[in-house]
N, C-alpha and C. Protein backbone atom coordinates (compact mmCIF):
# COMPACT_ATOMS: atom_id res chain seq x y z
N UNK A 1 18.75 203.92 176.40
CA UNK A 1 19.34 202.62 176.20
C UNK A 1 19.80 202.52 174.76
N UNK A 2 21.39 202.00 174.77
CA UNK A 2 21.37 201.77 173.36
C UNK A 2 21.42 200.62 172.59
N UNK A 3 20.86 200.56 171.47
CA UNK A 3 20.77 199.23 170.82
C UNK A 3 22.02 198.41 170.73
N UNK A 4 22.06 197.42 170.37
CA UNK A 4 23.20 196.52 170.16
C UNK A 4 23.37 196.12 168.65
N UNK A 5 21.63 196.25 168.28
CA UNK A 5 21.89 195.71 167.03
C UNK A 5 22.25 196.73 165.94
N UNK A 6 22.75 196.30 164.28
CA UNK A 6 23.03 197.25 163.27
C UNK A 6 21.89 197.43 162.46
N UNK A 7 21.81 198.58 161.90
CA UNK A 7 20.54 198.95 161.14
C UNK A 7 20.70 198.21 159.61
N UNK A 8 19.33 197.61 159.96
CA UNK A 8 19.10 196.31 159.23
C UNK A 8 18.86 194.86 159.82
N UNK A 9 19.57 194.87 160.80
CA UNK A 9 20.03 193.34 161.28
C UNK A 9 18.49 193.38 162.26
N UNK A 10 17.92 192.11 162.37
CA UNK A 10 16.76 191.86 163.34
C UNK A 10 17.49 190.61 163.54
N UNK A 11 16.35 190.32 165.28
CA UNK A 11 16.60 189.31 165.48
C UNK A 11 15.16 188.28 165.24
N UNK A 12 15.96 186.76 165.37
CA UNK A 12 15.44 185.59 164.90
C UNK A 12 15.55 184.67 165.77
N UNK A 13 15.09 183.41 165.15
CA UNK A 13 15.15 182.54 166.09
C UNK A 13 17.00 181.90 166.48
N UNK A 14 17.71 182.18 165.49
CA UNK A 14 19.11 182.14 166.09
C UNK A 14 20.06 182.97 167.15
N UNK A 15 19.41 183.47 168.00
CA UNK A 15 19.74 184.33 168.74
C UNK A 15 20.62 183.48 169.80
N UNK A 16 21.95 183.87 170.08
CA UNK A 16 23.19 183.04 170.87
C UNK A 16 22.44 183.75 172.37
N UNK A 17 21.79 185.11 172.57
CA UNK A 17 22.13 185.45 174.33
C UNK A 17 21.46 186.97 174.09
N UNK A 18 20.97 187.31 175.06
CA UNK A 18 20.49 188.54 175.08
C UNK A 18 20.72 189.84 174.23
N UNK A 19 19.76 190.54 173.79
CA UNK A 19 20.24 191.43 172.99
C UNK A 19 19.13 192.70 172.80
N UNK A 20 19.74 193.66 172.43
CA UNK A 20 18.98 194.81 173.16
C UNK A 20 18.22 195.25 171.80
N UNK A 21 16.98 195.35 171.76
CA UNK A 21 16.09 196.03 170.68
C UNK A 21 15.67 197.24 170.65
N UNK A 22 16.14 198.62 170.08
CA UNK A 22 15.11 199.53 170.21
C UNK A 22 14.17 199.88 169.21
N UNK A 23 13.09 200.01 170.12
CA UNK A 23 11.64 199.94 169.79
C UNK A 23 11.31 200.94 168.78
N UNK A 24 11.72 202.10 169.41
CA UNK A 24 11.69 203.44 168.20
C UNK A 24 11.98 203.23 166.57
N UNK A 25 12.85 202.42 166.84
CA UNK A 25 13.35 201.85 165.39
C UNK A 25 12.34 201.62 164.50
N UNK A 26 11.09 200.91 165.14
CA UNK A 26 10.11 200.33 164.30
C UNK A 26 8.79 201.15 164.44
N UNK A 27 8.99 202.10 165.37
CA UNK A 27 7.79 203.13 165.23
C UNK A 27 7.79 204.09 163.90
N UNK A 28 6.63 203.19 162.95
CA UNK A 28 6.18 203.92 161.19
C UNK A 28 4.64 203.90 161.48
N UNK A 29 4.09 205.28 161.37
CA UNK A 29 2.58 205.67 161.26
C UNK A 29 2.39 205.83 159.75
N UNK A 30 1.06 205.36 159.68
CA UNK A 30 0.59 205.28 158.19
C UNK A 30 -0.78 205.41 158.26
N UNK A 31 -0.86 207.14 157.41
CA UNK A 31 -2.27 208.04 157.27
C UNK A 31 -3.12 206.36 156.63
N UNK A 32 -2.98 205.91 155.77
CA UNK A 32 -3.99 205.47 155.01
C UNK A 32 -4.33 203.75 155.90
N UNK A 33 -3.38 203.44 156.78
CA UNK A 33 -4.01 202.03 157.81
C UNK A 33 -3.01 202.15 159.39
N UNK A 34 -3.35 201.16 159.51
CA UNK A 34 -2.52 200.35 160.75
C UNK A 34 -1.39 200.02 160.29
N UNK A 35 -0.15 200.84 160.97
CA UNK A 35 1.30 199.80 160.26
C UNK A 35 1.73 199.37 161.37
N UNK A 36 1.81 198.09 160.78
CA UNK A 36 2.71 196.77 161.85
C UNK A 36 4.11 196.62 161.21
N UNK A 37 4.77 196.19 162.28
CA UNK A 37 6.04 195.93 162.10
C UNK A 37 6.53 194.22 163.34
N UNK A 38 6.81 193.24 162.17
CA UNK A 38 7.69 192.53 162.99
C UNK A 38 8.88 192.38 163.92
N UNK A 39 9.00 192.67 165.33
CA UNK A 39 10.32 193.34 165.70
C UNK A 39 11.34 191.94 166.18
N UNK A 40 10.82 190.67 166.24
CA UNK A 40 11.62 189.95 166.67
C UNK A 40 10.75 188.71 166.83
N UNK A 41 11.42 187.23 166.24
CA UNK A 41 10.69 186.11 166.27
C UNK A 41 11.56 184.83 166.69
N UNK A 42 10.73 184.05 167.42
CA UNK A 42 11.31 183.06 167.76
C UNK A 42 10.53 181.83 167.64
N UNK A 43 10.61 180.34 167.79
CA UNK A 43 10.08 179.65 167.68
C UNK A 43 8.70 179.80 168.32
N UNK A 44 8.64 180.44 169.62
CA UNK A 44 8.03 180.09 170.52
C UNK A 44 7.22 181.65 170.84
N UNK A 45 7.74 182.88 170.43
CA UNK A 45 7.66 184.12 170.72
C UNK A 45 7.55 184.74 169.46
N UNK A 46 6.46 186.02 169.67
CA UNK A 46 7.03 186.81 168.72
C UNK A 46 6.28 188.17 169.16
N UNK A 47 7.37 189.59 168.31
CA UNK A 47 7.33 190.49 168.92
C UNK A 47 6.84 191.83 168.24
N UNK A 48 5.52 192.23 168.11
CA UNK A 48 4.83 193.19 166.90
C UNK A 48 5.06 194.59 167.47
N UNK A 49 5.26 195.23 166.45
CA UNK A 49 4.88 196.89 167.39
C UNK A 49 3.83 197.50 166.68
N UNK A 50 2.60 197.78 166.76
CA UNK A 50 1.67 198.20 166.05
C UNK A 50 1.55 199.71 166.04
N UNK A 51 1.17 200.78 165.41
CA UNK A 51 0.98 202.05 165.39
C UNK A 51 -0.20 202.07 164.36
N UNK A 52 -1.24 203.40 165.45
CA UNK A 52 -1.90 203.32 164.91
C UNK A 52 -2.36 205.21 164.89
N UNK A 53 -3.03 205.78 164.05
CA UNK A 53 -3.00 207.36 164.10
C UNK A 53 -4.15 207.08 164.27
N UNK A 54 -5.09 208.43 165.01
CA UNK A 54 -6.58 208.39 165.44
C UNK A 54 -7.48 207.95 164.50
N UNK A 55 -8.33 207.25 165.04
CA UNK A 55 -9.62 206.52 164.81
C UNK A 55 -9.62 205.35 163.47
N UNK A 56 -7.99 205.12 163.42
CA UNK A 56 -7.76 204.05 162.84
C UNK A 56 -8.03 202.34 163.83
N UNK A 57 -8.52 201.35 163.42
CA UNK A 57 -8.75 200.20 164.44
C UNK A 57 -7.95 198.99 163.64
N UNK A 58 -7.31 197.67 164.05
CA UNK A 58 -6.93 196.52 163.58
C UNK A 58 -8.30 195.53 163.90
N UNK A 59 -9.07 195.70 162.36
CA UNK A 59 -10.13 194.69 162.46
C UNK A 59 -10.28 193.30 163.35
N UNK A 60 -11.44 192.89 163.83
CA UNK A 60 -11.96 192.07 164.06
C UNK A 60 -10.51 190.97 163.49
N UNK A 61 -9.95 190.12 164.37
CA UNK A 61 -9.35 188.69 164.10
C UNK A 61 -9.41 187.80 165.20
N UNK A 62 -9.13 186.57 164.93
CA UNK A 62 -9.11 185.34 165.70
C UNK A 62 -8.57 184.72 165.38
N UNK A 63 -7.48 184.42 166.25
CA UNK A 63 -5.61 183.44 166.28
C UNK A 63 -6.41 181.94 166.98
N UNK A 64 -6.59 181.22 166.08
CA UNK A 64 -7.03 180.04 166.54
C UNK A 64 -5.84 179.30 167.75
N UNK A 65 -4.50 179.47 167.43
CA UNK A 65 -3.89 178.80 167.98
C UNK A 65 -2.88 179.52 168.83
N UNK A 66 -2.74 181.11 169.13
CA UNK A 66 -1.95 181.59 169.38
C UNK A 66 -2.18 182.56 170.52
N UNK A 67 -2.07 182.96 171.76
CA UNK A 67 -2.15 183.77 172.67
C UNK A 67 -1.82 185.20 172.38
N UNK A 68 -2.86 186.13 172.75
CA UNK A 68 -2.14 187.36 172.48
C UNK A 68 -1.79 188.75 173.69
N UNK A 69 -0.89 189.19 173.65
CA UNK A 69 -0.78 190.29 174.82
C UNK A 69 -0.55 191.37 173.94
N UNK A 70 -1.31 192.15 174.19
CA UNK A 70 -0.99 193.59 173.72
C UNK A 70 -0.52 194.74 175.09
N UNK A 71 0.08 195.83 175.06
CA UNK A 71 0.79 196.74 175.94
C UNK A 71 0.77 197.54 174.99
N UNK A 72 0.29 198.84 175.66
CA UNK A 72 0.27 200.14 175.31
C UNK A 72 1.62 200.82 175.94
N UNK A 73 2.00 201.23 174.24
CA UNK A 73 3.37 202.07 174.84
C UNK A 73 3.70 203.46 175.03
N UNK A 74 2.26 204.08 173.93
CA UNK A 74 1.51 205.34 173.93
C UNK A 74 0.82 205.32 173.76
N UNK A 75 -0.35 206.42 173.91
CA UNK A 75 -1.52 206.73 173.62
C UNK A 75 -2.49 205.81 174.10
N UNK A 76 -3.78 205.41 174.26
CA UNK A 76 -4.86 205.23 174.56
C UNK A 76 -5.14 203.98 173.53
N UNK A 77 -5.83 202.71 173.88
CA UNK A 77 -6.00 201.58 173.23
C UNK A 77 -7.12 201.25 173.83
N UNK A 78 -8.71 200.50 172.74
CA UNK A 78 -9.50 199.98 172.96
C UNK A 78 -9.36 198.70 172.49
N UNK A 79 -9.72 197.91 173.10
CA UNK A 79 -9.45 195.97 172.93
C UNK A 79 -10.81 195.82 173.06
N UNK A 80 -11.30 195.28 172.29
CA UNK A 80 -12.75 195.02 172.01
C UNK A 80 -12.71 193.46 172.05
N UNK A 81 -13.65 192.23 172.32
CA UNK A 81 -14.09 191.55 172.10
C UNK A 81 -15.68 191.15 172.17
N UNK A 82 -16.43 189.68 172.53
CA UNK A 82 -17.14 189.50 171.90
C UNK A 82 -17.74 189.76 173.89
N UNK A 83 -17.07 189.71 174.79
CA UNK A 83 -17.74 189.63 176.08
C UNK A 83 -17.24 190.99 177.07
N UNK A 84 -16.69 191.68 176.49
CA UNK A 84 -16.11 192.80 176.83
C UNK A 84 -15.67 194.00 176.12
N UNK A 85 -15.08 195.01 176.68
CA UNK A 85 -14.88 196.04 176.02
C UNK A 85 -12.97 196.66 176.84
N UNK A 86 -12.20 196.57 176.93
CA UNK A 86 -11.09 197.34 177.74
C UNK A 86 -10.75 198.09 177.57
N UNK A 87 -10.38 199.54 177.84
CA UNK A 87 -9.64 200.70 178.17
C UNK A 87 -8.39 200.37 178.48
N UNK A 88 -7.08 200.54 177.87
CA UNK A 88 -5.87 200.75 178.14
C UNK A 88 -4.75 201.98 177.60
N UNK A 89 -4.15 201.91 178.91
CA UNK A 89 -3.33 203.38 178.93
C UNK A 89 -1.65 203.00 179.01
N UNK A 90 -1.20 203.52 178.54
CA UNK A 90 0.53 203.24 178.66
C UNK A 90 0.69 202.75 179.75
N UNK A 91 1.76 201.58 179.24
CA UNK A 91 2.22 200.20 180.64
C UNK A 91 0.90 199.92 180.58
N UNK A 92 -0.33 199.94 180.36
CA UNK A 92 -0.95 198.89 180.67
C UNK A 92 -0.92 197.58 179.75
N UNK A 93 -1.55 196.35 179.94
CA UNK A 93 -1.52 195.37 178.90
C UNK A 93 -3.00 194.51 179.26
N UNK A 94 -3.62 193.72 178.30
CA UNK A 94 -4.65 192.76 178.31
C UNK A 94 -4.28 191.38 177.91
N UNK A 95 -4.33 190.09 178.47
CA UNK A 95 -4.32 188.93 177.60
C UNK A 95 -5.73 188.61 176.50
N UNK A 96 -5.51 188.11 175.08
CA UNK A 96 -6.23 187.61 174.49
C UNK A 96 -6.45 186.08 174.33
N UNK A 97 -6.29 185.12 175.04
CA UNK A 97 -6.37 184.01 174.78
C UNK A 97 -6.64 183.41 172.78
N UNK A 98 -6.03 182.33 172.75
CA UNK A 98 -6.13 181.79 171.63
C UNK A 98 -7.72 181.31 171.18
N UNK A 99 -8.04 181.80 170.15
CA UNK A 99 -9.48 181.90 169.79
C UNK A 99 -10.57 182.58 170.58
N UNK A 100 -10.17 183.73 170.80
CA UNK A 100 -11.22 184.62 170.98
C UNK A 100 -11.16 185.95 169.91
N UNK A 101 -12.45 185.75 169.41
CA UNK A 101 -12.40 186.81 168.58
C UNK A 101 -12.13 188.45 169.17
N UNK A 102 -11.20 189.25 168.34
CA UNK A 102 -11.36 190.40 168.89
C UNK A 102 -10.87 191.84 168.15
N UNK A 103 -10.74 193.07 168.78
CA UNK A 103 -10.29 194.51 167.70
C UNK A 103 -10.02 194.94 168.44
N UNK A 104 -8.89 195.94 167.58
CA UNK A 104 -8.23 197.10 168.65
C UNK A 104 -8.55 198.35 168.42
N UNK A 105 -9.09 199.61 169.01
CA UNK A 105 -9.27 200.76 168.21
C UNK A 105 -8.18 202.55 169.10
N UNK A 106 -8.01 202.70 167.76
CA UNK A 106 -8.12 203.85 168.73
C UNK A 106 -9.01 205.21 168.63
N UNK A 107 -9.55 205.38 169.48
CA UNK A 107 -10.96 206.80 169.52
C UNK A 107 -10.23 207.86 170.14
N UNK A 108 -8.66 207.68 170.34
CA UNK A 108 -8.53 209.26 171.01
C UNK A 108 -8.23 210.18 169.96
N UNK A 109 -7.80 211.22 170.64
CA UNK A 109 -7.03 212.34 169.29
C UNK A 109 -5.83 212.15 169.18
N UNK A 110 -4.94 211.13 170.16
CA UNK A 110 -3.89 211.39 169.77
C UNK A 110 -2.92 209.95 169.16
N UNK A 111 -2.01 209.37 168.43
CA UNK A 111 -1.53 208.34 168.05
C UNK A 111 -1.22 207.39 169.20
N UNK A 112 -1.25 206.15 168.57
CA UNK A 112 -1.47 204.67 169.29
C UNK A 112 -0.06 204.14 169.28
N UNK A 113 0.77 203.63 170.12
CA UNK A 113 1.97 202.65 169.74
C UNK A 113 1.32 201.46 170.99
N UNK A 114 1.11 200.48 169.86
CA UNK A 114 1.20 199.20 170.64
C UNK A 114 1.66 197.82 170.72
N UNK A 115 2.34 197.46 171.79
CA UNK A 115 3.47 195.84 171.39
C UNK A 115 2.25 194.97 171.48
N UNK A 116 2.28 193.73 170.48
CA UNK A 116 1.64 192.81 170.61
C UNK A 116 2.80 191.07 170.91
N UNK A 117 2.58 190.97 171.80
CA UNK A 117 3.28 189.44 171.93
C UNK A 117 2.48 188.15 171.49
N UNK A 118 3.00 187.74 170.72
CA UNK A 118 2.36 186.51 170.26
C UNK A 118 2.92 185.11 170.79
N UNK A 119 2.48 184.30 171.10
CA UNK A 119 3.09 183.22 170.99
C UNK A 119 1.94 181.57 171.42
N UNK A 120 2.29 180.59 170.44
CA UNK A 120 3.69 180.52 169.02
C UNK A 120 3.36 182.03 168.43
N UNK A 121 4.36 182.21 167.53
CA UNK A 121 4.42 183.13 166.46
C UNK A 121 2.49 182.75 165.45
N UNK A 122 1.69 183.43 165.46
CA UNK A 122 0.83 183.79 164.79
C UNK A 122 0.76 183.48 162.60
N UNK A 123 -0.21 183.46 162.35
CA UNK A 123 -0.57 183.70 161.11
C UNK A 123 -0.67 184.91 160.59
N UNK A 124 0.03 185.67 160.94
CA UNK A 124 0.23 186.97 160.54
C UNK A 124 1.99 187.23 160.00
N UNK A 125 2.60 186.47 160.47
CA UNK A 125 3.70 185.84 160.61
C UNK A 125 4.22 186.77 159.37
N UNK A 126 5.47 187.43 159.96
CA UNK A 126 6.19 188.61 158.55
C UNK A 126 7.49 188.35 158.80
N UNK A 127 8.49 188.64 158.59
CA UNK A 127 10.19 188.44 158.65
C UNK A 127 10.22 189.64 159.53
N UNK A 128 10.89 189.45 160.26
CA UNK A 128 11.24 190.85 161.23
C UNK A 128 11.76 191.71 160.75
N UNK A 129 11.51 193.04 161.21
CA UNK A 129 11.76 194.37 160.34
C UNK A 129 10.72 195.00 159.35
N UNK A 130 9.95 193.28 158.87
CA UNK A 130 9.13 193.95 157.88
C UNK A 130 7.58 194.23 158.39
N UNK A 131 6.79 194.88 157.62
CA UNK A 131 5.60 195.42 157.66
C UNK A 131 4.62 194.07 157.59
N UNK A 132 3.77 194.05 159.13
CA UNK A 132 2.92 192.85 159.19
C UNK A 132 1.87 192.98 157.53
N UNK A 133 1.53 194.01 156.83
CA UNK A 133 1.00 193.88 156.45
C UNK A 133 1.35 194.80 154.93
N UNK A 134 1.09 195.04 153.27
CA UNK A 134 1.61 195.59 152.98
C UNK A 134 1.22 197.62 153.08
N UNK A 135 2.00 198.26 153.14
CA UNK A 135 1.33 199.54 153.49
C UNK A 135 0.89 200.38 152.44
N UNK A 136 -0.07 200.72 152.59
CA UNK A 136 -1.26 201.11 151.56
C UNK A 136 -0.69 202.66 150.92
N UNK A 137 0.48 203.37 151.71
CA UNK A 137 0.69 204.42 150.97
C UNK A 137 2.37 204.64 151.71
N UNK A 138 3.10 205.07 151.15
CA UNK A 138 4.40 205.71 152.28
C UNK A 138 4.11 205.59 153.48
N UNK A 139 4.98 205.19 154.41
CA UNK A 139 4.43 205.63 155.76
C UNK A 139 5.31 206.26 156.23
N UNK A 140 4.96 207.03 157.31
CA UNK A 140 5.76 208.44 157.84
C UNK A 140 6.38 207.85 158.84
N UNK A 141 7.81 208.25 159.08
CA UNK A 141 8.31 207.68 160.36
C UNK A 141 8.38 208.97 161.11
N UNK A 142 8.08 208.49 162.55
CA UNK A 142 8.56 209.24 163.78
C UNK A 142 9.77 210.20 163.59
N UNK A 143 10.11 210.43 163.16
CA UNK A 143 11.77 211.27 162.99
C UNK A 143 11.43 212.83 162.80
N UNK A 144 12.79 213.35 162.99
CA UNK A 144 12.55 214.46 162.16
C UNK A 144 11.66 215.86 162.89
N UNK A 145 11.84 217.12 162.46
CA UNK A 145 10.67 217.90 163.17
C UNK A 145 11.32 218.22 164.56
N UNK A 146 10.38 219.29 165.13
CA UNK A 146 10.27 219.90 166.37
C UNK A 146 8.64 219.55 167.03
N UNK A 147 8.78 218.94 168.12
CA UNK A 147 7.16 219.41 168.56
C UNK A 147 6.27 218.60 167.87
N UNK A 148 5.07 219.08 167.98
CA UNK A 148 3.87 217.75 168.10
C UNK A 148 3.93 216.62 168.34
N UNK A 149 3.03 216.18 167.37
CA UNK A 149 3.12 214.44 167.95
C UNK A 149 3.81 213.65 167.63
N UNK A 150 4.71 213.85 166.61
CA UNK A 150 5.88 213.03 166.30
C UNK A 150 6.75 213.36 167.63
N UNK A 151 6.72 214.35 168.19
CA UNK A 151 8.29 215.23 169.30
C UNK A 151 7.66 214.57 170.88
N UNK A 152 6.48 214.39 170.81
CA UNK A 152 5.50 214.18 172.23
C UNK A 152 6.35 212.67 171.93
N UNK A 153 5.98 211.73 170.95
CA UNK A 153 6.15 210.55 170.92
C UNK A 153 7.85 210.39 171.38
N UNK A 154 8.34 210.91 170.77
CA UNK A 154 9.73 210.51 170.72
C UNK A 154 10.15 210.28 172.52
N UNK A 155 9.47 211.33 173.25
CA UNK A 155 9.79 211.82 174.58
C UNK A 155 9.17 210.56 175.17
N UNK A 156 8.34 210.38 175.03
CA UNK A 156 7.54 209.35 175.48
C UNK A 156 8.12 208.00 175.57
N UNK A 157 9.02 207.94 173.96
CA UNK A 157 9.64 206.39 174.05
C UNK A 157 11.19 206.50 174.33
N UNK A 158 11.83 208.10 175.42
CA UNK A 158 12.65 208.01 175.49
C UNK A 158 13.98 208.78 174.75
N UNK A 159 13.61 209.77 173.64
CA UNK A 159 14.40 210.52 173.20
C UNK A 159 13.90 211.83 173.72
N UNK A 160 14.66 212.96 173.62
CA UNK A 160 14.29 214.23 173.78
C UNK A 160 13.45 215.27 172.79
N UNK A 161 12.60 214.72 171.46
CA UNK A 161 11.73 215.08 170.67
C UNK A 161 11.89 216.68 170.09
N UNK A 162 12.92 216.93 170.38
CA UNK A 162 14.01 217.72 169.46
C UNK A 162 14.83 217.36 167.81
N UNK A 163 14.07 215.93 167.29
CA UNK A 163 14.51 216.17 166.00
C UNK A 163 16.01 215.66 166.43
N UNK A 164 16.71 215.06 167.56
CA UNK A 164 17.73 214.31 167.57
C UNK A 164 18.89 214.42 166.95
């Protein structure tokens, strides 16, 4: 599928009519945390892509006012809260209801991509495009290379992981 939009341009809450986002765009792994990326916000919506490299987790939080869905787009995701524990696998997803405390981890060997839907838009709240949070060292993008897990990923979200 190809994007509609230009590199740079995100969308916002002024959006006239449908418009096509690709996701890859915002897939950035970062050795030293969790990198988030804002992919799209609206009054009412909003659209995270989280990546995470093994046995990195997004601490313990609680959105007093905000619903959360997370979907695994690769790799293996643990959703922890205070009355449960979930296992999720690509296409799968969990609701978090507003004020329940909770964490995401990942324990496999291999990297995490996961959408989080918020809505309203959250206290985490970043300009789209940018990094939910600031990133603690360079972060490596998906690109580039033959093979491994950057080439597995790419295939996964739809390119041929040939370095393109």
């Amino acid at each position: 599928m190809e994007s509609d939009r230009t590199p740079g341009e995100h969308l916002g809450a002024a959006v006239d009519g449908p418009r096509a986002v690709d996701l890859r765009d915002y897939v950035v792994f970062d050795l030293d945390g969790v990198a988030g990326r804002r992919v799209l916000a609206t009054d009412v919506l909003a659209v995270d892509l989280l990546c995470l490299e093994p046995g990195q987790d997004v601490p313990p939080r609680t959105f007093t006012g905000t619903d959360v869905v997370y979907t695994v787009l690769g790799g293996v995701a643990w959703v922890v809260t205070d009355d449960a524990e979930v296992t999720l696998t690509p296409l799968q997803a969990v609701v978090i209801p507003a004020g329940v405390p909770h964490a995401v981890r990942n324990d496999s060997p291999d990297p995490l991509i996961l959408q989080a839907l918020v809505s309203p838009p959250d206290e985490v709240a970043a300009p789209t495009g940018q990094p939910l949070r600031p990133a603690a060292a360079q972060p490596r993008e998906v690109r580039g290379g033959r093979g491994g897990r950057a080439g597995g990923l790419r295939r996964l979200l739809g390119g041929r992981g040939d370095g393109e």
